[in-house]
PDB file of N, CA and C in Angstrom:
ATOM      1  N   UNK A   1       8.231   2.183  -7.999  1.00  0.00           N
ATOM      2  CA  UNK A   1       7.826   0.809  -8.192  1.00  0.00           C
ATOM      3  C   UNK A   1       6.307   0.771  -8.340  1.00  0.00           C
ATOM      4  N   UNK A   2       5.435   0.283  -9.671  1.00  0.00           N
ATOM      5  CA  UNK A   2       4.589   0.608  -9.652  1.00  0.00           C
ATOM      6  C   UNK A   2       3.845  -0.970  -9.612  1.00  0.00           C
ATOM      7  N   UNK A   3       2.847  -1.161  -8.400  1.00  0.00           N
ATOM      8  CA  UNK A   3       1.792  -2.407  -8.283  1.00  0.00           C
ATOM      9  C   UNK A   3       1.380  -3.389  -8.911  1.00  0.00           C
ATOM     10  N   UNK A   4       1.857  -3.372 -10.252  1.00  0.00           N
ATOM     11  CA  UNK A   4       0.753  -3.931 -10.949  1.00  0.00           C
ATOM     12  C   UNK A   4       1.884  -5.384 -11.270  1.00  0.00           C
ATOM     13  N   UNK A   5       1.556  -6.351 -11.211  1.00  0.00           N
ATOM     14  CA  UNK A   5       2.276  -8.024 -11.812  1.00  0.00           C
ATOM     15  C   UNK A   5       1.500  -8.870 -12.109  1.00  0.00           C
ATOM     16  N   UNK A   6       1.245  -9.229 -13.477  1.00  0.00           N
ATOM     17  CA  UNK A   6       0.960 -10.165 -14.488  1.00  0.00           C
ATOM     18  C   UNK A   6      -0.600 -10.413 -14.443  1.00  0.00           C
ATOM     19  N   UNK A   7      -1.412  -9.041 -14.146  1.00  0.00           N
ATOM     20  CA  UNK A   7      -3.020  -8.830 -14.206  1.00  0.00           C
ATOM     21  C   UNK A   7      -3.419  -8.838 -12.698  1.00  0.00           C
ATOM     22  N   UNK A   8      -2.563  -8.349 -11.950  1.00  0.00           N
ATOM     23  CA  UNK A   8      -2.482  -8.442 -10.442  1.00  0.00           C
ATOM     24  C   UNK A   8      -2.433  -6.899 -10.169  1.00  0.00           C
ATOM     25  N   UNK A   9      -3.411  -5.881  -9.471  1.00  0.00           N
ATOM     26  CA  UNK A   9      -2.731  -4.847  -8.522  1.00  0.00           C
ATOM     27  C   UNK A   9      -3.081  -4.658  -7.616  1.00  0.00           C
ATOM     28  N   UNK A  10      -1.810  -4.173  -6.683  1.00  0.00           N
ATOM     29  CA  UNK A  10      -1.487  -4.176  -5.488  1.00  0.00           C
ATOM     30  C   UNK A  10      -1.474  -2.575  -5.273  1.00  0.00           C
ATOM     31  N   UNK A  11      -2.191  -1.989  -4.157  1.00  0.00           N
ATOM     32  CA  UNK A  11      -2.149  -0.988  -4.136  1.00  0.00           C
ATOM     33  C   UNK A  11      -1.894  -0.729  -2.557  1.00  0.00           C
ATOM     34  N   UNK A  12      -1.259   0.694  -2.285  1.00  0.00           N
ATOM     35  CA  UNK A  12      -1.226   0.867  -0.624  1.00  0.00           C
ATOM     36  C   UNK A  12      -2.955   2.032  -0.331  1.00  0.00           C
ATOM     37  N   UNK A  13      -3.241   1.574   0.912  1.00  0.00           N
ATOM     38  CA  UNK A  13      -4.393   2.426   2.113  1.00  0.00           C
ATOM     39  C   UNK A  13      -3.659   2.773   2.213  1.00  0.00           C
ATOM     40  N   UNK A  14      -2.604   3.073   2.609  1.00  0.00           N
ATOM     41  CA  UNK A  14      -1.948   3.822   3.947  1.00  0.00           C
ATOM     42  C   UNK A  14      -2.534   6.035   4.098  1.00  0.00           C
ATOM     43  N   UNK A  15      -2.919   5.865   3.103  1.00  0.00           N
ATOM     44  CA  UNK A  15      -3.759   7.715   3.295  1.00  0.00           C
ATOM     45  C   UNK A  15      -4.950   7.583   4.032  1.00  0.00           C
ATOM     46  N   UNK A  16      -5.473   6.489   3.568  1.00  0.00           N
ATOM     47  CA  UNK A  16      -6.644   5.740   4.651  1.00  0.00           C
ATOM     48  C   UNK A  16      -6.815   5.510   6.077  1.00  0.00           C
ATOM     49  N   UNK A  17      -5.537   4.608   6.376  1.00  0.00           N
ATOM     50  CA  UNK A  17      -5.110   4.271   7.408  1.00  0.00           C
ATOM     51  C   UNK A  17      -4.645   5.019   8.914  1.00  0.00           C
ATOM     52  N   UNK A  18      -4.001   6.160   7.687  1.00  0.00           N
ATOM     53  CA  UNK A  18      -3.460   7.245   8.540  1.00  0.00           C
ATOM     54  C   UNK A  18      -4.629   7.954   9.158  1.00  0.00           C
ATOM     55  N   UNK A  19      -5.681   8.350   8.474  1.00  0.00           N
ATOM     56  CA  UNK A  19      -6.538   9.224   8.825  1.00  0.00           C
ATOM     57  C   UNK A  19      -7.625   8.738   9.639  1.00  0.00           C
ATOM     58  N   UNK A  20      -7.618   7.466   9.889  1.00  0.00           N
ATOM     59  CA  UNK A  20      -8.300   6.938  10.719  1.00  0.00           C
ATOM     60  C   UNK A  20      -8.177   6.486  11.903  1.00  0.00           C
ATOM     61  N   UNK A  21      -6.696   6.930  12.058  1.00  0.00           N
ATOM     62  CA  UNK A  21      -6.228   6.621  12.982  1.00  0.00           C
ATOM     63  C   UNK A  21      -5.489   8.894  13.820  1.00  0.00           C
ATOM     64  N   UNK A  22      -6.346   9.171  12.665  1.00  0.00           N
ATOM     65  CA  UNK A  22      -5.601  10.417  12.920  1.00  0.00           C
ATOM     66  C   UNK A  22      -4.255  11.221  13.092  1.00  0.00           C
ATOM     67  N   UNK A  23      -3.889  10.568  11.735  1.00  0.00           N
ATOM     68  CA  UNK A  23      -2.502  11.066  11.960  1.00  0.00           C
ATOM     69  C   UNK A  23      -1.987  11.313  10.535  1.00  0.00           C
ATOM     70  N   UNK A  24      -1.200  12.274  10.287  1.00  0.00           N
ATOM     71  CA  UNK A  24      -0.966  12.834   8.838  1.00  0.00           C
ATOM     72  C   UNK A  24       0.287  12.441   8.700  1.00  0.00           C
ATOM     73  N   UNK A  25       1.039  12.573   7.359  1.00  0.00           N
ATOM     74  CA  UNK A  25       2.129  12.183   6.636  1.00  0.00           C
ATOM     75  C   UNK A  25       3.498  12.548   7.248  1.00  0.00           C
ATOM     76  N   UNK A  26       3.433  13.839   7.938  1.00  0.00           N
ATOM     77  CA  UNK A  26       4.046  14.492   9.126  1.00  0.00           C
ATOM     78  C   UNK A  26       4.554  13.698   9.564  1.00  0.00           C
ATOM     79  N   UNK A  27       3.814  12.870  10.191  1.00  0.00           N
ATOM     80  CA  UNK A  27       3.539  12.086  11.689  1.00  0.00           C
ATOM     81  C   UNK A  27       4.469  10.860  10.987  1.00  0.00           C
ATOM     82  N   UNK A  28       3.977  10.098   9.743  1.00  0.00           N
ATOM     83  CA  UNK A  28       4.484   8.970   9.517  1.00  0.00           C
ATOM     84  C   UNK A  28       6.118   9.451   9.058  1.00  0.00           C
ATOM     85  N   UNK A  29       6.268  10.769   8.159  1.00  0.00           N
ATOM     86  CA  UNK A  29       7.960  10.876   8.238  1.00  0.00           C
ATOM     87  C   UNK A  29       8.480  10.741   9.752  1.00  0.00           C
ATOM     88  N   UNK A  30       8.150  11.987  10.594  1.00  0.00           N
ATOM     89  CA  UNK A  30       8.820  11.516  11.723  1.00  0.00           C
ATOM     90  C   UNK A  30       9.213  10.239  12.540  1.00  0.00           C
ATOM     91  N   UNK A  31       8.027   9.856  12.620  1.00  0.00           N
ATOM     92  CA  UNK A  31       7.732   8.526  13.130  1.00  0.00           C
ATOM     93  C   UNK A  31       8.446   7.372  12.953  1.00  0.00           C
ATOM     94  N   UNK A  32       8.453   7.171  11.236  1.00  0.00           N
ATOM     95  CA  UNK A  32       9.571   6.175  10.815  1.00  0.00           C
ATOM     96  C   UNK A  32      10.835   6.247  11.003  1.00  0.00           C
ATOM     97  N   UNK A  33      11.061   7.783  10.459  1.00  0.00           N
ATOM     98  CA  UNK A  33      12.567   7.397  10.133  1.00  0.00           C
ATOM     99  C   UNK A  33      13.145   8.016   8.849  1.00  0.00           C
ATOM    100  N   UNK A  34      12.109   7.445   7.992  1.00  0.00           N
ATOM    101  CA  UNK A  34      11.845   7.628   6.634  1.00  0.00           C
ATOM    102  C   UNK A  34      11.830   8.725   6.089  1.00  0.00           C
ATOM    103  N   UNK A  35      12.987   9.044   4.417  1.00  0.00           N
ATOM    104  CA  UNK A  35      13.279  10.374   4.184  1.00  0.00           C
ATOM    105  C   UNK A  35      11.783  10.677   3.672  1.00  0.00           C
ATOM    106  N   UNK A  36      11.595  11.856   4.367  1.00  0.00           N
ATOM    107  CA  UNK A  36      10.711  12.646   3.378  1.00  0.00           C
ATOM    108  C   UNK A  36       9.624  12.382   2.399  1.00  0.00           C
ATOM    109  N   UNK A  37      10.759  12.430   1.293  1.00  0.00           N
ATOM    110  CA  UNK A  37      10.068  11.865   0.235  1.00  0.00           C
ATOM    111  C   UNK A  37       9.387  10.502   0.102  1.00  0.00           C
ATOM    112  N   UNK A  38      10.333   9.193   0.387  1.00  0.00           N
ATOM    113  CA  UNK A  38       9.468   7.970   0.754  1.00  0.00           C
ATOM    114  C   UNK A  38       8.204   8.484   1.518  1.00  0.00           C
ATOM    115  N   UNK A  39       7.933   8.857   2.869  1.00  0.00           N
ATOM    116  CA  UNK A  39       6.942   9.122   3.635  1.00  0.00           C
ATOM    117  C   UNK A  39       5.599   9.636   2.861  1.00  0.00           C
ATOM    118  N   UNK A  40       5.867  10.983   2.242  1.00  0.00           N
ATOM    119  CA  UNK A  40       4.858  11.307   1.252  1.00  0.00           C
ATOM    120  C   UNK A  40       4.312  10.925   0.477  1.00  0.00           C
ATOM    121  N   UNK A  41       5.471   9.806  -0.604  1.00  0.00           N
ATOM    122  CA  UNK A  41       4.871   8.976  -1.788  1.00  0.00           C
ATOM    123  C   UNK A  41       3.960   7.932  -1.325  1.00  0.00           C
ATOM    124  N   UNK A  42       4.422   7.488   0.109  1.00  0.00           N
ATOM    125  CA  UNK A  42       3.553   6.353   0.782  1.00  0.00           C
ATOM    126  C   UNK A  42       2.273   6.539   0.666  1.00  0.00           C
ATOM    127  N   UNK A  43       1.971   7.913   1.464  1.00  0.00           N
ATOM    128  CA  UNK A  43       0.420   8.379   1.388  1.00  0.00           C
ATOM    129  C   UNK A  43      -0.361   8.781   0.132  1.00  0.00           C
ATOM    130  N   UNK A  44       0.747   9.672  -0.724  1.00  0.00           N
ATOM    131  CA  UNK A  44       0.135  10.282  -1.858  1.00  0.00           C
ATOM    132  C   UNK A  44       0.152   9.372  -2.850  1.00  0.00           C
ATOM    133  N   UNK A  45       0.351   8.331  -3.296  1.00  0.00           N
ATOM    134  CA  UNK A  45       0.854   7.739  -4.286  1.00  0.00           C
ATOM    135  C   UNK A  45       0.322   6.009  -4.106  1.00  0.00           C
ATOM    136  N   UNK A  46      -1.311   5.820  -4.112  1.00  0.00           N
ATOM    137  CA  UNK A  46      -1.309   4.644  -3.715  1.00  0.00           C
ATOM    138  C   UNK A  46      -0.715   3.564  -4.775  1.00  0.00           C
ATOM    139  N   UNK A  47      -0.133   3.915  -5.817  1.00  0.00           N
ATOM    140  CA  UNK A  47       0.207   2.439  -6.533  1.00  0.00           C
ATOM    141  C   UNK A  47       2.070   2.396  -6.236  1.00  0.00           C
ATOM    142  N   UNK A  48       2.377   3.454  -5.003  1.00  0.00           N
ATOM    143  CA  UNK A  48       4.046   2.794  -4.332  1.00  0.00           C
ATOM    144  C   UNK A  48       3.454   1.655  -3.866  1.00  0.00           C
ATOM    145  N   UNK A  49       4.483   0.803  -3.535  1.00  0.00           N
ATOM    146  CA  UNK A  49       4.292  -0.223  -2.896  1.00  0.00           C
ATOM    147  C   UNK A  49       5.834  -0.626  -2.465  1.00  0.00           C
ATOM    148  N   UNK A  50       6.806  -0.296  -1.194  1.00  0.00           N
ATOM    149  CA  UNK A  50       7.660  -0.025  -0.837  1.00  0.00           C
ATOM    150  C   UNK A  50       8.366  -1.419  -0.485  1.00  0.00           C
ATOM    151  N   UNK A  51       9.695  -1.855  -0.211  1.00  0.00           N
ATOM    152  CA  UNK A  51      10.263  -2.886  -0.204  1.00  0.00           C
ATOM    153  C   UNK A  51      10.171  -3.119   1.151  1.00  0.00           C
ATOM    154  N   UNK A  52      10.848  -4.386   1.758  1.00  0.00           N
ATOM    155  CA  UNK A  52      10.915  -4.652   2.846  1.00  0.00           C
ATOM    156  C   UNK A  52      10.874  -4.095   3.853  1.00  0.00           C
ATOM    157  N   UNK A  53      12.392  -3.170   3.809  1.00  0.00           N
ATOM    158  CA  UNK A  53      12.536  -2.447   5.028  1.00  0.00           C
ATOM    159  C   UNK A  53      11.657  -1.280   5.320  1.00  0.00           C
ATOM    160  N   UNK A  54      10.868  -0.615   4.597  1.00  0.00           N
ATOM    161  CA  UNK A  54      10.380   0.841   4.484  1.00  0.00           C
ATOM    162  C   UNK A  54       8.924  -0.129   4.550  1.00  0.00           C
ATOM    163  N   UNK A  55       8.083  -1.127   4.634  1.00  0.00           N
ATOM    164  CA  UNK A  55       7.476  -1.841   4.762  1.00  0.00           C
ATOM    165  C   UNK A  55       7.319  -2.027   6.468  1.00  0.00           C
ATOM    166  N   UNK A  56       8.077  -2.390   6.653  1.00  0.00           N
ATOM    167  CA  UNK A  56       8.891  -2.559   8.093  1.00  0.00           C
ATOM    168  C   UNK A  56       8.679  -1.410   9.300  1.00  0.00           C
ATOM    169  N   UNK A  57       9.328  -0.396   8.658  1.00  0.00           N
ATOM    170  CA  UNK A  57       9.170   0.757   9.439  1.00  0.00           C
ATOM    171  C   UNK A  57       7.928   1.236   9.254  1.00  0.00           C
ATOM    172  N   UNK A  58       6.756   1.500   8.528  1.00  0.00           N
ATOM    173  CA  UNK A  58       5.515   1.639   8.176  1.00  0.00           C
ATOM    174  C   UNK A  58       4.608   0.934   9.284  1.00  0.00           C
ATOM    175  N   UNK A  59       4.884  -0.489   9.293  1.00  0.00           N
ATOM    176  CA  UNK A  59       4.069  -1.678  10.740  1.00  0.00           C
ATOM    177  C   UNK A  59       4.537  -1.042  11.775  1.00  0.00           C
ATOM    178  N   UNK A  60       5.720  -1.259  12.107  1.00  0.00           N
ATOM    179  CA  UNK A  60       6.197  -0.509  13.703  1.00  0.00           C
ATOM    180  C   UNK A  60       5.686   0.373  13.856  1.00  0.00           C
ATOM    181  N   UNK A  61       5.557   1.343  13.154  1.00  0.00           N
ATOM    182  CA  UNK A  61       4.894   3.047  13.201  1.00  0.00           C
ATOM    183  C   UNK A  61       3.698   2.575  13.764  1.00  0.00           C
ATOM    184  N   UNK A  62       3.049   2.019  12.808  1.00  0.00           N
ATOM    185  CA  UNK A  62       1.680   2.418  13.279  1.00  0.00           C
ATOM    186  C   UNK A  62       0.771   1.087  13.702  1.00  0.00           C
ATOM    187  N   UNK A  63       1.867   0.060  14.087  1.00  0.00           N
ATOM    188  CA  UNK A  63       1.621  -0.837  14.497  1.00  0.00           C
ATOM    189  C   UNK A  63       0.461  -2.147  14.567  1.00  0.00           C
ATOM    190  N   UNK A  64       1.000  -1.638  12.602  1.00  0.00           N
ATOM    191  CA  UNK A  64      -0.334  -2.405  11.725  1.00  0.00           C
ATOM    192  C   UNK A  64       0.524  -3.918  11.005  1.00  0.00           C
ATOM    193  N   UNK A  65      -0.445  -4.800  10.502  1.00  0.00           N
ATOM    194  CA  UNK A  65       0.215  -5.710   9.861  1.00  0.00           C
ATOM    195  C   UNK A  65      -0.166  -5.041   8.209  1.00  0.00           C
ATOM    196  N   UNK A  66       1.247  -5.446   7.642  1.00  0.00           N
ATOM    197  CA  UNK A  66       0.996  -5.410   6.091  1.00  0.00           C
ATOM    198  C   UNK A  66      -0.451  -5.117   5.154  1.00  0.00           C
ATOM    199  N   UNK A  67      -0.982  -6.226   5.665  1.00  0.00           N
ATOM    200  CA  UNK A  67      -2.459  -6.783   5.485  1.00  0.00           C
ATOM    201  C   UNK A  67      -3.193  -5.538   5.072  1.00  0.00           C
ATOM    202  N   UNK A  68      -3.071  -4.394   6.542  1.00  0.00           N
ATOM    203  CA  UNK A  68      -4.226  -3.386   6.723  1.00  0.00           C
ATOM    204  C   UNK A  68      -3.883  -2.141   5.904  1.00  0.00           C
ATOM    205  N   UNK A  69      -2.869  -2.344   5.379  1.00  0.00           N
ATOM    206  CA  UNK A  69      -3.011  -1.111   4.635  1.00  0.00           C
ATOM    207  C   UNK A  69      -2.385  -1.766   3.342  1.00  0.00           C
ATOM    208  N   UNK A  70      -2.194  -2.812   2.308  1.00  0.00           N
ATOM    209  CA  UNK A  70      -1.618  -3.512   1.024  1.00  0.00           C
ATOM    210  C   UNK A  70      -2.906  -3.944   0.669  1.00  0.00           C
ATOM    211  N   UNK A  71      -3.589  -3.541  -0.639  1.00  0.00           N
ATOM    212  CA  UNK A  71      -4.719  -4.410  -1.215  1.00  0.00           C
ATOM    213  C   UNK A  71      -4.751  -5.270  -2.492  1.00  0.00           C
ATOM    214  N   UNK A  72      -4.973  -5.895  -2.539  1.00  0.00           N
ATOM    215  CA  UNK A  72      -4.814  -6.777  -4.233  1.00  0.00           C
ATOM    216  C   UNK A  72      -6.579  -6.822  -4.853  1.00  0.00           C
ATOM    217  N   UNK A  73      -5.966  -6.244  -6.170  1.00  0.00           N
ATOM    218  CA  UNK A  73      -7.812  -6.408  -6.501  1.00  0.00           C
ATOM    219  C   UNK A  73      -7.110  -6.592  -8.068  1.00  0.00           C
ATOM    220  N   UNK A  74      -7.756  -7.712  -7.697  1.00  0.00           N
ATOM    221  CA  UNK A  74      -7.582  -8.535  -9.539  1.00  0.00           C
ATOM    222  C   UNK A  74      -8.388  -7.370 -10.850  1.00  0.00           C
ATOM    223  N   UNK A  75      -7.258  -7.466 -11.769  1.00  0.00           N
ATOM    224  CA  UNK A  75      -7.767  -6.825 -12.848  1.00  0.00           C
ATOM    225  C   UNK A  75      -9.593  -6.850 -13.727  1.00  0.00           C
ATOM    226  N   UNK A  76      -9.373  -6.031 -14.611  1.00  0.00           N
ATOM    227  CA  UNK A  76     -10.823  -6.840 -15.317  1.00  0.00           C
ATOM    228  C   UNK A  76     -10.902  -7.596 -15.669  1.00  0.00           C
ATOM    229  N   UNK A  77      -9.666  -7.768 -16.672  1.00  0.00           N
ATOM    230  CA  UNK A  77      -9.435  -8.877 -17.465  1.00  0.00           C
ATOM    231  C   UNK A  77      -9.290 -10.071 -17.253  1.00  0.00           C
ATOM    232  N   UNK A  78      -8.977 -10.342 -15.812  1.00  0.00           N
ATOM    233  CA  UNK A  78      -8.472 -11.422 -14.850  1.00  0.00           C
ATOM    234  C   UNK A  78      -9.646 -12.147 -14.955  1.00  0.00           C
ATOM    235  N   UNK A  79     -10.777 -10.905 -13.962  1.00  0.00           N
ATOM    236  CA  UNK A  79     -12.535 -11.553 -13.851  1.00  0.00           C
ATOM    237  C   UNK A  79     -12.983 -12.104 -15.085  1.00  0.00           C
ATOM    238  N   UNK A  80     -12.801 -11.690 -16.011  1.00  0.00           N
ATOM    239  CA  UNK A  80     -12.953 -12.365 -16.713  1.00  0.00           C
ATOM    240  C   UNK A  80     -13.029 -13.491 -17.769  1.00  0.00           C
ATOM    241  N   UNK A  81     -11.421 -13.544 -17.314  1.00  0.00           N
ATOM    242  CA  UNK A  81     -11.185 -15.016 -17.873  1.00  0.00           C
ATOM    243  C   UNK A  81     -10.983 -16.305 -16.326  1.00  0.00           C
ATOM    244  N   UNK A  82     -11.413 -15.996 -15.595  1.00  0.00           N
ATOM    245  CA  UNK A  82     -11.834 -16.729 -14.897  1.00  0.00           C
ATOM    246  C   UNK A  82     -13.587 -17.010 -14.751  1.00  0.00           C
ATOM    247  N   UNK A  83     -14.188 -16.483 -15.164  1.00  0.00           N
ATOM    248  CA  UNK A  83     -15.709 -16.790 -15.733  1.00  0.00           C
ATOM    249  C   UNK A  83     -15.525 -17.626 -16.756  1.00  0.00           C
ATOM    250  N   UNK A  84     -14.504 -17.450 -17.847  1.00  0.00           N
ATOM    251  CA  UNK A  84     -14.224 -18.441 -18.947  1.00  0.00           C
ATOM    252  C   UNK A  84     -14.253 -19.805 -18.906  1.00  0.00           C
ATOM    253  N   UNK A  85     -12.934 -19.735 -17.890  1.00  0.00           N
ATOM    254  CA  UNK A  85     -12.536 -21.165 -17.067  1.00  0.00           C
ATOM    255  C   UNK A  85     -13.185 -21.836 -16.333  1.00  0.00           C
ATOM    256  N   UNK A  86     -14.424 -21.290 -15.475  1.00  0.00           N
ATOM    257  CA  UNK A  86     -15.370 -21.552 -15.107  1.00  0.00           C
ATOM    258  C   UNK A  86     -16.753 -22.584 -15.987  1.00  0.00           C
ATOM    259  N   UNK A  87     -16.346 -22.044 -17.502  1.00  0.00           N
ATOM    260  CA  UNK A  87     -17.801 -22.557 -17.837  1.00  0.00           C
ATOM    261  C   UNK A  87     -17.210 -23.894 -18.634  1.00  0.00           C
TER     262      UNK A  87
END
């Protein structure tokens, strides 16, 4: 599932998150629940952006809100036609 909706992307910290909190991909498979592969793509792969439940198990783990590790950073194109609309 890749981030991006209608000049919108959404990307995951969570490689960020982890490491600042000191703890590797290891840690978040075990931890969750979560096969394997989900766990890894989480960290390695910031434009996953995982559904509810695997969302879910991600907060409990590491007992973050959504917030701290999901970012939205408007396109270029976006900035710029909102300067448009602006003038």
């Amino acid at each position: 599932m890749v981030g991006s909706i209608g000049g919108m992307t959404v990307r995951n910290t969570l490689k960020a998150l982890l490491k600042s909190k000191g703890k590797k991909r290891y840690w978040l498979w075990k931890e969750t629940g979560l096969s394997q592969n989900t766990a890894y793509r989480l960290v390695d792969d910031p434009s996953y952006i995982p559904g509810g439940e695997v969302m879910d198990a991600v907060c409990k783990a590491l007992r973050v809100q959504p917030g701290e590790w999901l970012v939205w950073t408007p396109d270029e194109d976006e900035d710029d036609a909102e300067g448009d609309r602006s003038q």
